[in-house]
PDB file of N, CA and C in Angstrom:
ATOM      1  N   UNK A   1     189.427  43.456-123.824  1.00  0.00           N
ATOM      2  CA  UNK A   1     188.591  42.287-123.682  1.00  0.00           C
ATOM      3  C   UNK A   1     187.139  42.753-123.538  1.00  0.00           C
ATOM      4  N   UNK A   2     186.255  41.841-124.171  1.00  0.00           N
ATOM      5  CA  UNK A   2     184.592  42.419-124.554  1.00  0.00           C
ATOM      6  C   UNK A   2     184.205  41.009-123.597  1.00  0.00           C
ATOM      7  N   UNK A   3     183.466  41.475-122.814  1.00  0.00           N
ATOM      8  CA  UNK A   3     182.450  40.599-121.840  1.00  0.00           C
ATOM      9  C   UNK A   3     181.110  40.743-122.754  1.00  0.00           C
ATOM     10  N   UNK A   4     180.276  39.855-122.581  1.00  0.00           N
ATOM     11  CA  UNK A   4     178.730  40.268-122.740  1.00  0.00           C
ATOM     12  C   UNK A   4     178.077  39.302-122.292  1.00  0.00           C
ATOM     13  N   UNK A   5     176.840  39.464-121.821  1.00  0.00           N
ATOM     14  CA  UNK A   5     175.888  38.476-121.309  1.00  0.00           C
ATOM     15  C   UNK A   5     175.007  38.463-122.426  1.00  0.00           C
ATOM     16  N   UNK A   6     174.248  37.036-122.159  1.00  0.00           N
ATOM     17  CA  UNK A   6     173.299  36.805-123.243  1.00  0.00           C
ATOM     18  C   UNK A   6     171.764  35.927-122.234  1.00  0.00           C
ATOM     19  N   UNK A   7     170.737  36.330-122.410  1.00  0.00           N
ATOM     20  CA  UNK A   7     169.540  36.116-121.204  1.00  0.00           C
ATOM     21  C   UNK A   7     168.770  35.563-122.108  1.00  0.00           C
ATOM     22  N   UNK A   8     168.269  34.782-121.932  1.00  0.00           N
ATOM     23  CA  UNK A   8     166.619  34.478-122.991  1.00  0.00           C
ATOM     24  C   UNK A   8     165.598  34.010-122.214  1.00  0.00           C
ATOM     25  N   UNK A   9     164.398  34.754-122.401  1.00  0.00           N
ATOM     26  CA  UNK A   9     163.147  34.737-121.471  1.00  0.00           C
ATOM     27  C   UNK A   9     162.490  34.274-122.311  1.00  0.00           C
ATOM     28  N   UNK A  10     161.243  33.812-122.014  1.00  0.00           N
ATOM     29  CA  UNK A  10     160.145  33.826-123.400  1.00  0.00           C
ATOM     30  C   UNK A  10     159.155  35.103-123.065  1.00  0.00           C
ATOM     31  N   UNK A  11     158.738  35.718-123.990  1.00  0.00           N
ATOM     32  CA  UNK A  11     158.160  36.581-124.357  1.00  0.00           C
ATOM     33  C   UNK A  11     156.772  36.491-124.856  1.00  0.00           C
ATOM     34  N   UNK A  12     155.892  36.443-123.684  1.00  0.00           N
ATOM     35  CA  UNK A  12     154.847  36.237-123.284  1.00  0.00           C
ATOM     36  C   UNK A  12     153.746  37.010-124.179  1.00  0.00           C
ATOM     37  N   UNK A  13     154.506  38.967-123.827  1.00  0.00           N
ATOM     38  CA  UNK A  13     153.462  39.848-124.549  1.00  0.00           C
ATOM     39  C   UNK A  13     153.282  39.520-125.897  1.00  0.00           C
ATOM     40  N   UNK A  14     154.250  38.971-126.396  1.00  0.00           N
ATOM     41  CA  UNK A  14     154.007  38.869-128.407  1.00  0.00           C
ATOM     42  C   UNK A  14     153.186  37.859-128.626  1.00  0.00           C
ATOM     43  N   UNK A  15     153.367  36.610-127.654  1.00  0.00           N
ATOM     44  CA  UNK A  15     152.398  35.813-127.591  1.00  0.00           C
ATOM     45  C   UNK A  15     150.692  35.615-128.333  1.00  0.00           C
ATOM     46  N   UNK A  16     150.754  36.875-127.932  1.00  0.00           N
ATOM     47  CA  UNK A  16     149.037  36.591-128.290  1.00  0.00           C
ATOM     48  C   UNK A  16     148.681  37.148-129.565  1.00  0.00           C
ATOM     49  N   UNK A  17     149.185  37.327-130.268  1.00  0.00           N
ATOM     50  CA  UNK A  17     149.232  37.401-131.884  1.00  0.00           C
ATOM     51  C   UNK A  17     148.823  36.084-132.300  1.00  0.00           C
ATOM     52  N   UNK A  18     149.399  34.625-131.611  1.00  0.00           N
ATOM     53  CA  UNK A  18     149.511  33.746-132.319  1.00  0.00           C
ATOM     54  C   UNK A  18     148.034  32.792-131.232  1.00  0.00           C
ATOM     55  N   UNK A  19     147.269  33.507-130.554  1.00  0.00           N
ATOM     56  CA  UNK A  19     146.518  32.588-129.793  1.00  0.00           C
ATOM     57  C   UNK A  19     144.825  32.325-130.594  1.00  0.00           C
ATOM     58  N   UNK A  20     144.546  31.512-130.576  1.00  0.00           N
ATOM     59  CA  UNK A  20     142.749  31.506-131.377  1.00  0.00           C
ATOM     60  C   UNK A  20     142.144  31.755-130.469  1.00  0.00           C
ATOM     61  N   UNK A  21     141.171  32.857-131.793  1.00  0.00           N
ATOM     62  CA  UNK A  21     139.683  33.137-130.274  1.00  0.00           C
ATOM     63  C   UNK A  21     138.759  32.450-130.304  1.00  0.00           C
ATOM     64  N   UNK A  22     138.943  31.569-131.229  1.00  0.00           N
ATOM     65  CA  UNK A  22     138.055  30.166-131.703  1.00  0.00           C
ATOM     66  C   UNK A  22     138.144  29.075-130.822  1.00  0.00           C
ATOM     67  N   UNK A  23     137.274  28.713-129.722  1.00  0.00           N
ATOM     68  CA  UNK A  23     137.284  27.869-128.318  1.00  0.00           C
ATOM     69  C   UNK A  23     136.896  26.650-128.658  1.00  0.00           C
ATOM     70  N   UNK A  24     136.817  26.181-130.018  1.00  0.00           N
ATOM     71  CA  UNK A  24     136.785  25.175-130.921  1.00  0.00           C
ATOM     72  C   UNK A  24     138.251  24.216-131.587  1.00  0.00           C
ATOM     73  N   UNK A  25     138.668  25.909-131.843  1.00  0.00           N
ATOM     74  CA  UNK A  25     139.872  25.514-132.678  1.00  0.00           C
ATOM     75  C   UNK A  25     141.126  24.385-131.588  1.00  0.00           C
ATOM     76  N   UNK A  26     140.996  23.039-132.370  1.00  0.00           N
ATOM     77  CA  UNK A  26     142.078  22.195-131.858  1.00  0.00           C
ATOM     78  C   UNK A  26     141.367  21.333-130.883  1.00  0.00           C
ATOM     79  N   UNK A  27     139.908  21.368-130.699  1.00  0.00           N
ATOM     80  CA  UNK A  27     139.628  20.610-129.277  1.00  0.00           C
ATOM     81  C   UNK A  27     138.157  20.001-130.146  1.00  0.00           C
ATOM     82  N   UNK A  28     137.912  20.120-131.353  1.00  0.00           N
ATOM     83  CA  UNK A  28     137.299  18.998-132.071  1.00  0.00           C
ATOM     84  C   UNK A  28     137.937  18.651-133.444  1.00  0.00           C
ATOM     85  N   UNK A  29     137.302  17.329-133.804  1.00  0.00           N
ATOM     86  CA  UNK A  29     137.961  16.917-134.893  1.00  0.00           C
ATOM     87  C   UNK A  29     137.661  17.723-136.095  1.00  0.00           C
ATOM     88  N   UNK A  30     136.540  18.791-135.765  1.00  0.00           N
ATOM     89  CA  UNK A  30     136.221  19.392-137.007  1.00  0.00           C
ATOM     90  C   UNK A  30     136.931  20.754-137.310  1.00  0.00           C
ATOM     91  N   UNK A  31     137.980  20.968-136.269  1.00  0.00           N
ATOM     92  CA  UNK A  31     138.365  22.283-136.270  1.00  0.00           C
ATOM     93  C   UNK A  31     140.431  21.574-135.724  1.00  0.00           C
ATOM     94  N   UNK A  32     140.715  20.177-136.476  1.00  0.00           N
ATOM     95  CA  UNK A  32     142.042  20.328-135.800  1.00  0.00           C
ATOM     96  C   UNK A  32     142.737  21.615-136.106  1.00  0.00           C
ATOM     97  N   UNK A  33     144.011  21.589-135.250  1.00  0.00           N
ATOM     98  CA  UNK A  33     145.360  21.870-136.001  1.00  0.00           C
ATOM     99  C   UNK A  33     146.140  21.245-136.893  1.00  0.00           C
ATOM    100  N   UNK A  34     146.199  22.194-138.075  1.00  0.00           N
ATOM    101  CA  UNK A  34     147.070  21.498-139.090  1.00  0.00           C
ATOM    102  C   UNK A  34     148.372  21.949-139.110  1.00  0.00           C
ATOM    103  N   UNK A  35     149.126  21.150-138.451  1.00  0.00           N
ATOM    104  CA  UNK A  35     150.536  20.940-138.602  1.00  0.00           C
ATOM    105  C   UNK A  35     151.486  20.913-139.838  1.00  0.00           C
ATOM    106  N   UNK A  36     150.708  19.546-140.740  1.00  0.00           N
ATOM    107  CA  UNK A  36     151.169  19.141-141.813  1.00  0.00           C
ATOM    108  C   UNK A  36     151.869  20.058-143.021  1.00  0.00           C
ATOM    109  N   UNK A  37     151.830  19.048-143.877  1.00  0.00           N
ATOM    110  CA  UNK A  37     152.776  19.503-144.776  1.00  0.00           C
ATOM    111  C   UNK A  37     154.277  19.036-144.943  1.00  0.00           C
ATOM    112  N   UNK A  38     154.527  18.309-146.714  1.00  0.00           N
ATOM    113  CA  UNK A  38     155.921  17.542-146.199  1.00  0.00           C
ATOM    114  C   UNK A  38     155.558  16.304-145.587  1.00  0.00           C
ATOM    115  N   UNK A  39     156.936  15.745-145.644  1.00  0.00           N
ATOM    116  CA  UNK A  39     157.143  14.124-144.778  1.00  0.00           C
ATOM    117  C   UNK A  39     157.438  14.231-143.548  1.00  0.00           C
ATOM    118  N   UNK A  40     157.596  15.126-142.837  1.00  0.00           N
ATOM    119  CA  UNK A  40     157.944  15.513-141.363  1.00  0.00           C
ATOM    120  C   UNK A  40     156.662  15.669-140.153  1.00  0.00           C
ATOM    121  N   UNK A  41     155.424  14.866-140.782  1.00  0.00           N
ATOM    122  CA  UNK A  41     154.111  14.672-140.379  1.00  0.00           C
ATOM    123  C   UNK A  41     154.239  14.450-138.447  1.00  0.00           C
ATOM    124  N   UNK A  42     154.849  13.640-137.936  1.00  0.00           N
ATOM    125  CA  UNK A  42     154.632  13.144-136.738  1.00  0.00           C
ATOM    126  C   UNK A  42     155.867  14.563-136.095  1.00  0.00           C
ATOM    127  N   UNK A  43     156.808  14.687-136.521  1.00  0.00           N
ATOM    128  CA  UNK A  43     157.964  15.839-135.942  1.00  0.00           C
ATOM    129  C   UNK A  43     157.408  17.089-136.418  1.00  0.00           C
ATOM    130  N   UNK A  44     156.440  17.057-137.022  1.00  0.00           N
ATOM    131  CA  UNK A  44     155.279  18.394-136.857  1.00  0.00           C
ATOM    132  C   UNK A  44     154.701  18.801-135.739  1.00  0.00           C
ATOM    133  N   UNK A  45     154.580  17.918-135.745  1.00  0.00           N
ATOM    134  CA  UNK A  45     153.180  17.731-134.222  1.00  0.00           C
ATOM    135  C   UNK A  45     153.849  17.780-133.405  1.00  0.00           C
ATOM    136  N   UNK A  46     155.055  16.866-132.790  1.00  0.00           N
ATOM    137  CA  UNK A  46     155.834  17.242-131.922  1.00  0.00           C
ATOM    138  C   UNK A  46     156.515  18.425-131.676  1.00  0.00           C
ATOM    139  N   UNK A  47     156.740  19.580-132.517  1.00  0.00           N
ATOM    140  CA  UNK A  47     157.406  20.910-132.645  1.00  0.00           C
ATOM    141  C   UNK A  47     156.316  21.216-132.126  1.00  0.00           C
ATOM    142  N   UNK A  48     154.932  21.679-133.068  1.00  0.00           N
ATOM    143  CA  UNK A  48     154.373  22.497-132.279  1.00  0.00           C
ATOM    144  C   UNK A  48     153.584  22.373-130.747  1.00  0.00           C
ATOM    145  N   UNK A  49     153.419  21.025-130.539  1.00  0.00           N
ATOM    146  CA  UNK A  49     153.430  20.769-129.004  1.00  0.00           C
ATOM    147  C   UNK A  49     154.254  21.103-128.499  1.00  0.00           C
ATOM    148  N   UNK A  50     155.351  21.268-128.923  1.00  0.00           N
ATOM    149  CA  UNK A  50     157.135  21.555-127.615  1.00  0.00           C
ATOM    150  C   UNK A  50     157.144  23.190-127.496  1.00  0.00           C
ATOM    151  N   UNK A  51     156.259  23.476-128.566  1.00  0.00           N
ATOM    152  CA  UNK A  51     155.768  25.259-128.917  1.00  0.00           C
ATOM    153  C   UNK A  51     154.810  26.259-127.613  1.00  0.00           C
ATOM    154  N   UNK A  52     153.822  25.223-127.224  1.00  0.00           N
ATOM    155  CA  UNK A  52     153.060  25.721-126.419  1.00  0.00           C
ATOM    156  C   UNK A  52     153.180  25.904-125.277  1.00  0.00           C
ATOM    157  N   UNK A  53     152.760  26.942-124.490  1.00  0.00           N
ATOM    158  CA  UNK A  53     153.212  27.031-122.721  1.00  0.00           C
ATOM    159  C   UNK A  53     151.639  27.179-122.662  1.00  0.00           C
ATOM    160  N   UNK A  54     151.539  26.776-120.914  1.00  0.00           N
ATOM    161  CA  UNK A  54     150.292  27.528-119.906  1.00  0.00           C
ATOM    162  C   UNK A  54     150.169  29.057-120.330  1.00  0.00           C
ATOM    163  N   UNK A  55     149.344  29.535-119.761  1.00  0.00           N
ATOM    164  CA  UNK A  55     148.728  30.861-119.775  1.00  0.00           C
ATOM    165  C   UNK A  55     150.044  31.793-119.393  1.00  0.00           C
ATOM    166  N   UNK A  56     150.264  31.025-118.731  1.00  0.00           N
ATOM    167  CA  UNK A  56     151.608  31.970-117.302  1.00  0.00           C
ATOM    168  C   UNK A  56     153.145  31.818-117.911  1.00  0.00           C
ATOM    169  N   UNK A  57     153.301  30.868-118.724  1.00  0.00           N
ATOM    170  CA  UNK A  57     154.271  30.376-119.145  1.00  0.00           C
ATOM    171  C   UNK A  57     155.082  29.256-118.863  1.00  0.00           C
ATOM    172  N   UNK A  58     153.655  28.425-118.084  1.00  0.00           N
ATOM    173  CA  UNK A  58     154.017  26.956-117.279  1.00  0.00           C
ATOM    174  C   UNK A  58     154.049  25.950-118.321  1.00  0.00           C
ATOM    175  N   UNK A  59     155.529  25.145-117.805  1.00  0.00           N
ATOM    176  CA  UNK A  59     155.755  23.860-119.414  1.00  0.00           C
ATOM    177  C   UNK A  59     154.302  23.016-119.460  1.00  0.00           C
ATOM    178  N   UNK A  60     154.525  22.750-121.135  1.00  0.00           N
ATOM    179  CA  UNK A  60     153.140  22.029-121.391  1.00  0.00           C
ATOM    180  C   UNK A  60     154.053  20.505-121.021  1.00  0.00           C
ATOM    181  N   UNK A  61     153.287  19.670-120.961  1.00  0.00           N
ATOM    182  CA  UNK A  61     153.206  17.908-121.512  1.00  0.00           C
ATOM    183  C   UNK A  61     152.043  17.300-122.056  1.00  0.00           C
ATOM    184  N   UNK A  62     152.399  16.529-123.064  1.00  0.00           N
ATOM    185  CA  UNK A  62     151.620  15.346-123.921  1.00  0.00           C
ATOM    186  C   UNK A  62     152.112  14.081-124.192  1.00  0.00           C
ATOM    187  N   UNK A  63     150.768  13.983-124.534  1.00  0.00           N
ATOM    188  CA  UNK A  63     151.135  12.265-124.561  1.00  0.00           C
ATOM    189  C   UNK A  63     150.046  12.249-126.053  1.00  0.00           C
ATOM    190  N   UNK A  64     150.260  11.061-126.744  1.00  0.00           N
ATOM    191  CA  UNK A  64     149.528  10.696-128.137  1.00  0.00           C
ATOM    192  C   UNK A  64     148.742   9.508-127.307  1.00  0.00           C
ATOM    193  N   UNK A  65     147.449   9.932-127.532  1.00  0.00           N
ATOM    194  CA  UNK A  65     146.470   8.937-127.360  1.00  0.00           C
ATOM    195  C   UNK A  65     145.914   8.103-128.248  1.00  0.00           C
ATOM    196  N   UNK A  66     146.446   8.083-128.969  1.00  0.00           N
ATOM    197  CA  UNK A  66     145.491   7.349-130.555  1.00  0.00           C
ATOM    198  C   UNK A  66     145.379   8.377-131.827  1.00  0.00           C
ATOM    199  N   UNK A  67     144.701   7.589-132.652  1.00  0.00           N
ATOM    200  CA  UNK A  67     144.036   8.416-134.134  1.00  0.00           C
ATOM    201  C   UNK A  67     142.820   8.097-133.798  1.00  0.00           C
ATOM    202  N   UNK A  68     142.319   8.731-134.927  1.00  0.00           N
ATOM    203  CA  UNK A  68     140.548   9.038-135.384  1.00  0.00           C
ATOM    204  C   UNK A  68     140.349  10.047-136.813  1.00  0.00           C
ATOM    205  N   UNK A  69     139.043   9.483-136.722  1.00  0.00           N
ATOM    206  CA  UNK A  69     138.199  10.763-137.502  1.00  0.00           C
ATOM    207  C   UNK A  69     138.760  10.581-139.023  1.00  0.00           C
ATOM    208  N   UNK A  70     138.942  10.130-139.782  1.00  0.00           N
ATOM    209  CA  UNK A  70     139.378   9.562-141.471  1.00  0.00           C
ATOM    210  C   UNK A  70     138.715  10.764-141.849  1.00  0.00           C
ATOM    211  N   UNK A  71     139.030  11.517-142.925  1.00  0.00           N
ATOM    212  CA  UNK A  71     138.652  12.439-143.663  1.00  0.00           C
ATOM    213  C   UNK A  71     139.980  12.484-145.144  1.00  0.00           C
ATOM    214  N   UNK A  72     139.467  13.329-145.854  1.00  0.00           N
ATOM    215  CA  UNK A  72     139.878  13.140-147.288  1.00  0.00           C
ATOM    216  C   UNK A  72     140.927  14.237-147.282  1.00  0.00           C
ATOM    217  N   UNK A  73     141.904  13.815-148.137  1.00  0.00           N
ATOM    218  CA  UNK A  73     143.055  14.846-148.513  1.00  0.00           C
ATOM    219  C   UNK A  73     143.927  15.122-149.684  1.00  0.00           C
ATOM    220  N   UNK A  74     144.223  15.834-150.386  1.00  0.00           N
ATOM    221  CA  UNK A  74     145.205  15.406-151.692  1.00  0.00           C
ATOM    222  C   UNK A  74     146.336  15.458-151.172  1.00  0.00           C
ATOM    223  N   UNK A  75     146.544  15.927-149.783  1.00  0.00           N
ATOM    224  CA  UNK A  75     147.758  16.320-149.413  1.00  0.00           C
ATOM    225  C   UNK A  75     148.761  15.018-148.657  1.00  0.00           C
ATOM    226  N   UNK A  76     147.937  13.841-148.354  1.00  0.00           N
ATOM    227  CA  UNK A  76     148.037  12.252-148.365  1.00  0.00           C
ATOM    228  C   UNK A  76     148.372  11.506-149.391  1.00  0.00           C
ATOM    229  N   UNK A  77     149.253  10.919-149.217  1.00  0.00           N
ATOM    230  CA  UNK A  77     149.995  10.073-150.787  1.00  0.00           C
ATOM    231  C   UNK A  77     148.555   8.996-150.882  1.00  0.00           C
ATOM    232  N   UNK A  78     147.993   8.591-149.809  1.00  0.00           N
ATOM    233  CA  UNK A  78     146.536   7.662-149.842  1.00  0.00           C
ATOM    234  C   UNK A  78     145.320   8.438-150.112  1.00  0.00           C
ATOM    235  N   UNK A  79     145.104   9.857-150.630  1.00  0.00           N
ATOM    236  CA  UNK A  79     144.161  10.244-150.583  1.00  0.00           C
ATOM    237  C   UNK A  79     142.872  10.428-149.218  1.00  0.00           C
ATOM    238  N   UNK A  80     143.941  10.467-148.025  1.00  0.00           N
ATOM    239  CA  UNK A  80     143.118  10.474-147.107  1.00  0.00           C
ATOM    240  C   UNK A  80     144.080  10.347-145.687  1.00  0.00           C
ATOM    241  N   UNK A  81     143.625  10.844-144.552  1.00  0.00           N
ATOM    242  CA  UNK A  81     143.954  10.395-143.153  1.00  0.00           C
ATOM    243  C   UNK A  81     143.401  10.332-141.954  1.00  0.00           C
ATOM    244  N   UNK A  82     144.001  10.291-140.948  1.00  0.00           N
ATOM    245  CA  UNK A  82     143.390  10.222-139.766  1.00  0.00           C
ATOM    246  C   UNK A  82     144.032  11.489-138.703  1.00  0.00           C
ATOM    247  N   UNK A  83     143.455  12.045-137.880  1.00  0.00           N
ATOM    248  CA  UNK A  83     143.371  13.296-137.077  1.00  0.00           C
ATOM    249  C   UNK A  83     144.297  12.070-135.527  1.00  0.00           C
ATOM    250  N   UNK A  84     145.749  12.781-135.277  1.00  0.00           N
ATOM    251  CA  UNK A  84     145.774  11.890-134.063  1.00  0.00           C
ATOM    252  C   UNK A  84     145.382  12.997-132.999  1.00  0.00           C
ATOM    253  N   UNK A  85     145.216  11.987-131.636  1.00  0.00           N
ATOM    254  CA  UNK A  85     144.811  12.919-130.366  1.00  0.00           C
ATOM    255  C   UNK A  85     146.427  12.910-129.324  1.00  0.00           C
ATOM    256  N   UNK A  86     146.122  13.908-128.865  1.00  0.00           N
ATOM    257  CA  UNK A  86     146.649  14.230-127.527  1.00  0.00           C
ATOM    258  C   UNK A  86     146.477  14.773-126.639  1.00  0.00           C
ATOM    259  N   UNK A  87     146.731  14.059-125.425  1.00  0.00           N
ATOM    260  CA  UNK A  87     146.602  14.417-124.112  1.00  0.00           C
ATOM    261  C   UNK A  87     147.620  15.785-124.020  1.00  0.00           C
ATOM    262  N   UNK A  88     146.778  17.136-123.039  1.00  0.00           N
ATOM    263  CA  UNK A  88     148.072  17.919-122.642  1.00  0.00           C
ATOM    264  C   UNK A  88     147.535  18.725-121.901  1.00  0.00           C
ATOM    265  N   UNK A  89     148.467  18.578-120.625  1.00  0.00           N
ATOM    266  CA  UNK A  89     148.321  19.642-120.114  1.00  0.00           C
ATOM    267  C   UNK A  89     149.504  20.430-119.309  1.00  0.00           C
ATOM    268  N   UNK A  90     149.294  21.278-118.066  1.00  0.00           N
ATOM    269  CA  UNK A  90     150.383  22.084-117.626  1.00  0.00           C
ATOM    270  C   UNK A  90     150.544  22.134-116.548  1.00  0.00           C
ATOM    271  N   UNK A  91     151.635  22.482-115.531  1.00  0.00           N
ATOM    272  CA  UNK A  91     151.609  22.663-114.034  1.00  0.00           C
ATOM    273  C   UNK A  91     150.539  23.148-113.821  1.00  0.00           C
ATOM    274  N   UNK A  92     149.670  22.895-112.712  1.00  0.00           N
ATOM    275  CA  UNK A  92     148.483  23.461-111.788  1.00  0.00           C
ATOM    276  C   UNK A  92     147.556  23.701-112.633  1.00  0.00           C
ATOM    277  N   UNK A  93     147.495  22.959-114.065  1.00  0.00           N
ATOM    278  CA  UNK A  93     146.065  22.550-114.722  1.00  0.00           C
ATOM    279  C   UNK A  93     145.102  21.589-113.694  1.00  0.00           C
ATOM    280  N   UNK A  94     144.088  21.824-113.828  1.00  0.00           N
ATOM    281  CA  UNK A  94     143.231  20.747-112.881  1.00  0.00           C
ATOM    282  C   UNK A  94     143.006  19.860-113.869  1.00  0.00           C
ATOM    283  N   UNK A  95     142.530  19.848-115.273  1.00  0.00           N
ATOM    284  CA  UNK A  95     142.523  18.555-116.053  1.00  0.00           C
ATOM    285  C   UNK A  95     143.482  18.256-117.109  1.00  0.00           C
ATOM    286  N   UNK A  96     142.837  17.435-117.890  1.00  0.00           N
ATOM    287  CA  UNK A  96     143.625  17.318-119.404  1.00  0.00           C
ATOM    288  C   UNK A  96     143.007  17.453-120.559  1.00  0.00           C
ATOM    289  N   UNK A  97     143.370  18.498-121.205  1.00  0.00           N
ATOM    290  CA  UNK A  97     142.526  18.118-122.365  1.00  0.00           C
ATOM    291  C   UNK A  97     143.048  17.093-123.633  1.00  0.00           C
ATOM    292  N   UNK A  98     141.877  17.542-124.775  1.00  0.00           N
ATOM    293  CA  UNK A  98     142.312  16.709-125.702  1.00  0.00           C
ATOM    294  C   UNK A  98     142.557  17.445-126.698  1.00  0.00           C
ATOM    295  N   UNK A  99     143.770  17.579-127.627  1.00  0.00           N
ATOM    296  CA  UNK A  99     143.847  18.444-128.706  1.00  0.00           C
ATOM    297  C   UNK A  99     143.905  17.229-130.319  1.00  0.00           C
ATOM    298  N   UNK A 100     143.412  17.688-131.182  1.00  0.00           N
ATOM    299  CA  UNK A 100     143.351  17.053-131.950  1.00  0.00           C
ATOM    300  C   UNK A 100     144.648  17.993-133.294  1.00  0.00           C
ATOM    301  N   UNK A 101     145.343  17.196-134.025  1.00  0.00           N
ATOM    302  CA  UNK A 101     145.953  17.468-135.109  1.00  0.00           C
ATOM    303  C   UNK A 101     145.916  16.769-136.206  1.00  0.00           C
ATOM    304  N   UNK A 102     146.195  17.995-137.629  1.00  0.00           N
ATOM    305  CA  UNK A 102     146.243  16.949-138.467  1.00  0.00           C
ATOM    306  C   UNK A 102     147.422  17.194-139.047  1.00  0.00           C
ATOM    307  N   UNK A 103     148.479  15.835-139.356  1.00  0.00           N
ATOM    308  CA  UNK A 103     149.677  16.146-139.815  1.00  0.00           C
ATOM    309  C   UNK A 103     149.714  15.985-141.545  1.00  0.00           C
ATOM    310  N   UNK A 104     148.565  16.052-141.842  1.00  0.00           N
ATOM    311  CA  UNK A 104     148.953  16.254-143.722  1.00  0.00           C
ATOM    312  C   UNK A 104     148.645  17.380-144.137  1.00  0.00           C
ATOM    313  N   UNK A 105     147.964  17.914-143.556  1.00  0.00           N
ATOM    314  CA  UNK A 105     147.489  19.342-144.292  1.00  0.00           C
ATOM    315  C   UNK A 105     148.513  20.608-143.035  1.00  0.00           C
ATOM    316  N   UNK A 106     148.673  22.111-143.998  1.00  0.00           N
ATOM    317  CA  UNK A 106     149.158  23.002-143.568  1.00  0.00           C
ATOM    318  C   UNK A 106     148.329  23.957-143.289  1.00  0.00           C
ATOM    319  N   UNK A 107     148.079  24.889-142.098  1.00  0.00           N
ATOM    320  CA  UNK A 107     147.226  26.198-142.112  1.00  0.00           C
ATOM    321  C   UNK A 107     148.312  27.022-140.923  1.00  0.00           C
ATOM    322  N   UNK A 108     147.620  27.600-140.637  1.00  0.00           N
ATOM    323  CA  UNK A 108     148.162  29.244-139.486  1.00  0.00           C
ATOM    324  C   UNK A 108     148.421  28.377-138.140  1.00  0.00           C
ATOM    325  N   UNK A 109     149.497  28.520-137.439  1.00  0.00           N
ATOM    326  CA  UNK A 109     149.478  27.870-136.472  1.00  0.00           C
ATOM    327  C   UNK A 109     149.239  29.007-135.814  1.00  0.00           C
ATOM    328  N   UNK A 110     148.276  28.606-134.798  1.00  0.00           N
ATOM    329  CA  UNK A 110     147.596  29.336-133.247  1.00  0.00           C
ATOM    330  C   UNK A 110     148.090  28.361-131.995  1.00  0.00           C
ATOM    331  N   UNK A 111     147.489  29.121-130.514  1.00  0.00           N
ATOM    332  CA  UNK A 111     147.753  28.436-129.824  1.00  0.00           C
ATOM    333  C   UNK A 111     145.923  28.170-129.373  1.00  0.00           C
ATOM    334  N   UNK A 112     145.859  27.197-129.071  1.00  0.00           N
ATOM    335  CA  UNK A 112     144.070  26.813-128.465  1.00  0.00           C
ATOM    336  C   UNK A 112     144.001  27.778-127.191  1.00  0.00           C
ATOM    337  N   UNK A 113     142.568  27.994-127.162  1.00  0.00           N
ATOM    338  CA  UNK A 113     142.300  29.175-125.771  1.00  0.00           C
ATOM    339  C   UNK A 113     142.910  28.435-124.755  1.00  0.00           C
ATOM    340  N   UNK A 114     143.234  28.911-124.038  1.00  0.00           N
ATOM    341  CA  UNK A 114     143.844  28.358-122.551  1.00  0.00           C
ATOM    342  C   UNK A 114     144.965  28.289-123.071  1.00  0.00           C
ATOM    343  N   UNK A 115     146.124  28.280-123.686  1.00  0.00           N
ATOM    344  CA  UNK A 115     147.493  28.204-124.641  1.00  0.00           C
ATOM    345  C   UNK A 115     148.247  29.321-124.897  1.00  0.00           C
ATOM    346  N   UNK A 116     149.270  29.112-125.018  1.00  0.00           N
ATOM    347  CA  UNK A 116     149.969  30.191-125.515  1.00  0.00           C
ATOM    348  C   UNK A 116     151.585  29.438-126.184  1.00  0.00           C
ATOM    349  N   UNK A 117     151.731  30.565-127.168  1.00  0.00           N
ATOM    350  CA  UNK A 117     153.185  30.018-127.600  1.00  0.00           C
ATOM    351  C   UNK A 117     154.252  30.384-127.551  1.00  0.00           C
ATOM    352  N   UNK A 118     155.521  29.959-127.648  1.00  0.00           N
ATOM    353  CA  UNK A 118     156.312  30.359-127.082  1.00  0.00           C
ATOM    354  C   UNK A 118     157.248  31.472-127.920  1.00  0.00           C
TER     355      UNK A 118
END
């Protein structure tokens, strides 16, 4: 008879491969995260939010605050969309920020300074 254990931590050190040193990136509309790509636009955004931890590896939470910001796209069956916002933050954050995404277009997913992924 074969016993084995099986442990899963998250792995913090590899982490930072995937973090921006861009203190921009994701916290204006001119620099969202692009999620997008595909019809899976809103369960984009939700993955990579469920993606991110605190610094320490404290769970994130969000909330969708609205859209904004219309800009042009081919990657929109309308030739165009809107950037939604979210609220997020983490245990023993003192505030909240605001991260902005865009779910039609695709680029490099990072985590925003103060972020990390999992």
């Amino acid at each position: 008879m074969l016993l084995a254990s099986c442990s899963s931590s998250a792995n913090l050190s590899d982490s930072s491969t995937n973090q921006s040193t861009d203190s921009t990136y994701g916290f204006t509309e001119k620099k969202p995260i692009k999620v997008g790509g595909g019809e899976g636009g809103p369960l984009s955004e939700r993955k990579y939010l469920n993606s991110l931890i605190g610094p320490n590896g404290e769970s994130v939470t969000f909330n969708r605050i609205g859209s904004c910001c219309f800009f042009k796209s081919s990657s929109s069956p309308m030739g165009g969309g809107l950037l939604d916002k979210f609220a997020v933050t983490y245990e023993g954050k003192k505030d909240t920020v605001v991260l902005y995404l865009n779910m039609y277009e695709k680029g490099k997913l990072l985590a925003p300074v103060g972020f990390k992924m999992k």
